[in-house]
Protein backbone atom coordinates (compact mmCIF):
# COMPACT_ATOMS: atom_id res chain seq x y z
CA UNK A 1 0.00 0.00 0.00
CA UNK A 2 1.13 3.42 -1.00
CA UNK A 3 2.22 5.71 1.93
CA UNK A 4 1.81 9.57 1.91
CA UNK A 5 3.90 11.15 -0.98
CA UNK A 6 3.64 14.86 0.57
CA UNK A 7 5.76 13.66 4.23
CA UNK A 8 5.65 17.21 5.92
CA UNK A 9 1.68 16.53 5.63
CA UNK A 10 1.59 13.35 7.24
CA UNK A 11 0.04 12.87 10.11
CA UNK A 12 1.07 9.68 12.48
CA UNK A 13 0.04 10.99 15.43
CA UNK A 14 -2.71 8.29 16.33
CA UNK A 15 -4.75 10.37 18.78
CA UNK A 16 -5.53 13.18 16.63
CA UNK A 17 -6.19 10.97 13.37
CA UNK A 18 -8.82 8.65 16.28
CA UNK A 19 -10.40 12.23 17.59
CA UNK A 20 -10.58 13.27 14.40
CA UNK A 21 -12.66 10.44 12.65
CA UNK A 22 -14.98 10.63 16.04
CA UNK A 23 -16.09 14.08 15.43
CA UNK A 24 -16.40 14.48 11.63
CA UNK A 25 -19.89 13.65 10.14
CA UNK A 26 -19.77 12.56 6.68
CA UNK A 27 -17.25 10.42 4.52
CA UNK A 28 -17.08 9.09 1.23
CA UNK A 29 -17.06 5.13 0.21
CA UNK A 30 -14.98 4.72 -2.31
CA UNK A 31 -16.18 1.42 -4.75
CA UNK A 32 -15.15 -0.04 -7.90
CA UNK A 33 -17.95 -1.09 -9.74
CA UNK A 34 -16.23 -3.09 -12.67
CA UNK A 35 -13.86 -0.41 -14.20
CA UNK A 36 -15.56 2.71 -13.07
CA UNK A 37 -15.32 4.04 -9.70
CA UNK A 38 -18.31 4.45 -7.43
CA UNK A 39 -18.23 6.77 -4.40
CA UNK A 40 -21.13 7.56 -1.90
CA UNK A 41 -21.29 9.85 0.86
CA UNK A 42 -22.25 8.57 4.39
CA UNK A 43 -22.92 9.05 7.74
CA UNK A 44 -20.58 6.82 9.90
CA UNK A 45 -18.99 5.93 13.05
CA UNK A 46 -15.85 4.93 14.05
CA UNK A 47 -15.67 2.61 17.09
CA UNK A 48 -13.28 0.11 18.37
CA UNK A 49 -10.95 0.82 15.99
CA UNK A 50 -13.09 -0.32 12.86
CA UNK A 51 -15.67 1.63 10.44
CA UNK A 52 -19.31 1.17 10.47
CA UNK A 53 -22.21 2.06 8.53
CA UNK A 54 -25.51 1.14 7.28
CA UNK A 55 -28.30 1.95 4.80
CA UNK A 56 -30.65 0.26 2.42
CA UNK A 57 -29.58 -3.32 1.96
CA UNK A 58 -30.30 -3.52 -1.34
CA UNK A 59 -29.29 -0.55 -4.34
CA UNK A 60 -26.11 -0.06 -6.33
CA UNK A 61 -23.58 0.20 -3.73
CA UNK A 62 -24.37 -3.20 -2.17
CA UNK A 63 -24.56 -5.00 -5.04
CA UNK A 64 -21.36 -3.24 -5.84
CA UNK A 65 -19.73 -4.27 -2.49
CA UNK A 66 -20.77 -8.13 -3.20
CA UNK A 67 -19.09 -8.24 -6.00
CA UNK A 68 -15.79 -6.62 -4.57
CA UNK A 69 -15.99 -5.83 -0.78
CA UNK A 70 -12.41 -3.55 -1.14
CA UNK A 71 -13.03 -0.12 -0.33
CA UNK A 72 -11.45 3.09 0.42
CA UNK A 73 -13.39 5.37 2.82
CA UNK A 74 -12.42 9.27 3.11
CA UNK A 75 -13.11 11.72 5.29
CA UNK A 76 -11.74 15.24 4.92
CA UNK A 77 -12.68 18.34 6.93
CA UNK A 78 -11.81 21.75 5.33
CA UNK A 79 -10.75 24.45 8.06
CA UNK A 80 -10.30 27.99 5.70
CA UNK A 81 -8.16 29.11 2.98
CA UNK A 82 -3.94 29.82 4.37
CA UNK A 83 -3.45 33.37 2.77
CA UNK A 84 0.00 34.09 1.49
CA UNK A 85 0.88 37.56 -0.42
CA UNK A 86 2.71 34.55 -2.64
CA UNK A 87 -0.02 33.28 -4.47
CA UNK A 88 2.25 29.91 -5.04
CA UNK A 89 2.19 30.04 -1.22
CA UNK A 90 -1.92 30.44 -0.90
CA UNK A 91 -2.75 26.68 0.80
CA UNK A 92 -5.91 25.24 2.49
CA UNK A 93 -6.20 24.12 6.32
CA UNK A 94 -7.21 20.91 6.73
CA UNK A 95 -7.31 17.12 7.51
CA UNK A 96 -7.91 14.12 5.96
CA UNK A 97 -8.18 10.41 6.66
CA UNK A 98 -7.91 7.64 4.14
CA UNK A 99 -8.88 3.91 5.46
CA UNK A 100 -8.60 1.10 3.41
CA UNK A 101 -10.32 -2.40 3.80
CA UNK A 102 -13.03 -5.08 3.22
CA UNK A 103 -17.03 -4.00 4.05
CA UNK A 104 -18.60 -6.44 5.48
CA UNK A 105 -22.01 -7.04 6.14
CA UNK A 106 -22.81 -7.68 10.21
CA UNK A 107 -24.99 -10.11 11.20
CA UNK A 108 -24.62 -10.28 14.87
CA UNK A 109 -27.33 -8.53 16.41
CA UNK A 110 -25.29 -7.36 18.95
CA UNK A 111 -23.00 -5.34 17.03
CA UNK A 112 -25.56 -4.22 15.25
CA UNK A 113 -27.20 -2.89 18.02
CA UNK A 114 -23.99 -1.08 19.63
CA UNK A 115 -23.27 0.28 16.14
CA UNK A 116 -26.42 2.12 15.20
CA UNK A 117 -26.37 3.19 18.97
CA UNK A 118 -23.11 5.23 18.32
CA UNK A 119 -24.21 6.35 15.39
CA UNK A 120 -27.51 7.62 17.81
CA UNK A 121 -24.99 9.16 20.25
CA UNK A 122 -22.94 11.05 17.53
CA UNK A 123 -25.70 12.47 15.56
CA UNK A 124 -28.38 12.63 17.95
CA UNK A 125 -26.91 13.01 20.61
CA UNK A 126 -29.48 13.01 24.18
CA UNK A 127 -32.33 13.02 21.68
CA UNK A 128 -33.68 9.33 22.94
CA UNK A 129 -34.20 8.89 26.64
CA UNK A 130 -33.27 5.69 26.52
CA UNK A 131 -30.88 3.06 25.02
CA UNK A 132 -31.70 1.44 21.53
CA UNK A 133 -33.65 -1.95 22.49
CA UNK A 134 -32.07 -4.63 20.52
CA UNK A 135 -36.01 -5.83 19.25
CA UNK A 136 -36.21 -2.51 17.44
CA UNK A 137 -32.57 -3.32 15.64
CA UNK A 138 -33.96 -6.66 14.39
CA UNK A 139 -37.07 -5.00 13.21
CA UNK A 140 -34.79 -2.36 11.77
CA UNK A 141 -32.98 -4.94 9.56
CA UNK A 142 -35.97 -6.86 8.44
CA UNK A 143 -38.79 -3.94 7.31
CA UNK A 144 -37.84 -0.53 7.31
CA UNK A 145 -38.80 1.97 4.45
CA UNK A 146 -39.73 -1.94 2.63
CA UNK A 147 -36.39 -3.43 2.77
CA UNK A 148 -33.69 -4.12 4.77
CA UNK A 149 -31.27 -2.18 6.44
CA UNK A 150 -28.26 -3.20 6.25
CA UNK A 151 -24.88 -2.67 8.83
CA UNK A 152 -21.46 -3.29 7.28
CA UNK A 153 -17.95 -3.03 9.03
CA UNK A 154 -14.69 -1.93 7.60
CA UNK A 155 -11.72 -3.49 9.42
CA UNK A 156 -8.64 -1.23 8.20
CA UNK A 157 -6.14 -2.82 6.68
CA UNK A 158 -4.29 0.51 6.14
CA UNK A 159 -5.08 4.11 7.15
CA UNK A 160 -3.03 7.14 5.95
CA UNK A 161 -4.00 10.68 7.28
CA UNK A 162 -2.74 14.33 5.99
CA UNK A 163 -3.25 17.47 7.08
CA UNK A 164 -2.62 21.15 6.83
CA UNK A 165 -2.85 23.16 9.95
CA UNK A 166 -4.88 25.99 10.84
CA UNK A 167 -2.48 28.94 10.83
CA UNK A 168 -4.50 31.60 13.00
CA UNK A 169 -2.61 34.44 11.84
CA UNK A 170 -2.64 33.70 8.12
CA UNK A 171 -6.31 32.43 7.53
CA UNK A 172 -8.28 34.42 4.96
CA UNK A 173 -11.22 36.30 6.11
CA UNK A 174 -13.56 38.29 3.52
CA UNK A 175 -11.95 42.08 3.00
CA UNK A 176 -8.56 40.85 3.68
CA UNK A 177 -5.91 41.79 0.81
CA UNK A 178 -2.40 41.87 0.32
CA UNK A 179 -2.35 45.42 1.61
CA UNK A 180 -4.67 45.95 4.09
CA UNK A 181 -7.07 44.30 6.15
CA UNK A 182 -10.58 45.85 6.97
């Protein structure tokens, strides 16, 4: 597997890269359906050190994923724009996270149910007054919106992270210039 070509972007610093894939919403599911590639944004958690997600269990991307479970999953967070008076110099704040692995559909209830309760925690967080029974998971999986739903796990079998930090000093705000700032 291919490390990061850009080194002084590189981050290995395993805290920030695990804080960082708690807290950001949405990432990107990178397929290959035959020769063309297939990406999808999701919702997701990241728990115990492996990927989760779920939606319809049936539709393109799981029939996709049957055929070849490899994926790469992204998620990137852009901060602001790094002003420069070089424009060669201009540069964005960010950080991104690149995990690559098998999807696999979960069939233990219990997973299931501790999955789709982080994903309650993270997006809902103190909505529900109460934990997510496991009977509503299994009802989840067999009926909603007239099909399945459908839990998958991505166990990484490589992860790569860059980023770009926010320069507080530098960051572009409307009305700034190369002359001035109002």
């Amino acid at each position: 597997m291919d490390s990061v070509r850009y080194k002084i972007r590189e981050c290995q610093n395993q805290e920030k890269i695990e804080s960082f894939l708690h807290q950001a919403r949405i990432g990107y599911l990178g397929l290959v359906d035959g020769n063309l590639p297939y990406v999808v944004p999701l919702n997701y958690v990241w728990t115990k050190g492996k990927l989760y997600f779920h939606g319809a269990g049936d539709g393109r991307r799981n029939q996709v994923m049957s055929e070849n479970p490899e994926v790469c999953f992204t998620v990137c967070e852009e901060y602001g724009t790094i002003a420069d008076p070089v424009p060669a110099k201009t540069d964005t704040a960010y950080m991104s996270v690149m995990i690559f692995g098998q999807a696999e559909p979960i069939t233990d209830l219990d997973e299931a149910t501790h999955v789709l309760q982080e994903m309650i925690n993270k997006y809902v967080p103190g909505y529900y007054n109460r934990p997510l029974p496991k009977q509503h998971v299994e009802k989840y999986r067999s009926a909603v919106f007239g099909g399945p739903v459908q839990v998958y796990r991505v166990i990484p079998n490589h992860i790569t992270a860059k980023e770009s930090p926010i320069e507080a000093e530098k960051m572009y705000r409307v009305g700034m210039n190369v002359n001035r700032e109002i």
